[in-house]
C-alpha atoms as a PDB file:
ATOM      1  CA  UNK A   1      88.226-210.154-146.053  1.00  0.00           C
ATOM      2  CA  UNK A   2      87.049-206.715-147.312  1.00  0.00           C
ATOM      3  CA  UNK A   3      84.641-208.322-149.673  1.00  0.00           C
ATOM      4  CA  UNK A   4      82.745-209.894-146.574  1.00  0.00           C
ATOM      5  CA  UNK A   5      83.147-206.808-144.315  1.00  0.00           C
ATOM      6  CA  UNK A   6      81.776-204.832-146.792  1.00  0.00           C
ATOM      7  CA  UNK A   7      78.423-207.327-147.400  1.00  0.00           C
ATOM      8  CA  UNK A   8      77.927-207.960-143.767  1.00  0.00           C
ATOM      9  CA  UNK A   9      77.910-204.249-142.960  1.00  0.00           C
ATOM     10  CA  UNK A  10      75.605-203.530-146.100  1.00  0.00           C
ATOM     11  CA  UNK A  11      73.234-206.315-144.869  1.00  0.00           C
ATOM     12  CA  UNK A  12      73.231-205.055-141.678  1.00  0.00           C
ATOM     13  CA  UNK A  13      72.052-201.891-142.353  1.00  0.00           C
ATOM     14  CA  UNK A  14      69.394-202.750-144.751  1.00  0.00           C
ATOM     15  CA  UNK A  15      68.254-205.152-141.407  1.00  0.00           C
ATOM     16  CA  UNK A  16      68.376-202.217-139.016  1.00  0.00           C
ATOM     17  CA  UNK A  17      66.818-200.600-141.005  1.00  0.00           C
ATOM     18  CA  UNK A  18      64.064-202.671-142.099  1.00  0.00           C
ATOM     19  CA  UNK A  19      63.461-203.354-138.650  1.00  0.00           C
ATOM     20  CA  UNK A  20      63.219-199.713-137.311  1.00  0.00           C
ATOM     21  CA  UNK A  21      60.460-199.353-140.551  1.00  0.00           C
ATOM     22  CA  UNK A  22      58.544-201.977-139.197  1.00  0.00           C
ATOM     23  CA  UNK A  23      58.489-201.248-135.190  1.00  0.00           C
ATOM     24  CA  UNK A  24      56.556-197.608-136.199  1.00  0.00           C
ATOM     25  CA  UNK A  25      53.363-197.342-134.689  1.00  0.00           C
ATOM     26  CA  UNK A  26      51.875-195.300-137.551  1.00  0.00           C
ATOM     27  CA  UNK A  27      52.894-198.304-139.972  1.00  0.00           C
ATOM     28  CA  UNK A  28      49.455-200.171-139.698  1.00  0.00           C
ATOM     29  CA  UNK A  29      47.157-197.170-139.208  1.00  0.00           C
ATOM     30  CA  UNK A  30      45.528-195.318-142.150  1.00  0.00           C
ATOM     31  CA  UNK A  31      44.780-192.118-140.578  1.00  0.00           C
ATOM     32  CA  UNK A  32      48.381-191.512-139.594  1.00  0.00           C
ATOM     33  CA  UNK A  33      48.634-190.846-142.891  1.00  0.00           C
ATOM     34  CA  UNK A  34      49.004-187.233-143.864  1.00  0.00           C
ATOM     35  CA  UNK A  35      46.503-185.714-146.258  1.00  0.00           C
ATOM     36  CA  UNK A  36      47.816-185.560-149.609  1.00  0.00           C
ATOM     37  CA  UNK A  37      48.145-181.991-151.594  1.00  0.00           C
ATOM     38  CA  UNK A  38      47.311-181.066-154.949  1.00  0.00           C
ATOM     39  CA  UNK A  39      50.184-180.153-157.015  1.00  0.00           C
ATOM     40  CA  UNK A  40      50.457-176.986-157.899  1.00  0.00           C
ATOM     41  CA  UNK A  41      51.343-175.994-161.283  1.00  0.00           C
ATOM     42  CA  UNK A  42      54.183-174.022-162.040  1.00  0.00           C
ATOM     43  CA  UNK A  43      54.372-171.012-164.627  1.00  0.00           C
ATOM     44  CA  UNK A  44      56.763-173.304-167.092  1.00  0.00           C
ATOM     45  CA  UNK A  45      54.960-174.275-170.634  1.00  0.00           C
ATOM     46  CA  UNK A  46      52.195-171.343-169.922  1.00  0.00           C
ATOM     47  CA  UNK A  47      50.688-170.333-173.058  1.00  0.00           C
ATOM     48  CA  UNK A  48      50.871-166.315-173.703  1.00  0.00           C
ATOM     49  CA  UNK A  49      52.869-165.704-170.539  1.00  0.00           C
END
């Protein structure tokens, strides 16, 4: 009984959720997308620091 609660909740969610992904507007538009940054590096492995 637990065994089956426990896969029909997991499933669930992962369905939920997959379907709240896929109803965003922004999914099939490119320039939704934000613009992406240049990493910065950090001061770790710096040579004469």
């Amino acid at each position: 009984m637990i065994d089956n609660l426990s896969l029909a909740l997991t499933h669930g969610l992962m369905l939920l959720a997959a379907f709240l992904l896929l109803r965003r507007p922004d999914l099939d538009r490119e320039d939704a997308a934000p613009p992406e940054r240049k990493k910065k590096r950090s001061g770790w492995g710096k040579r004469g620091a």
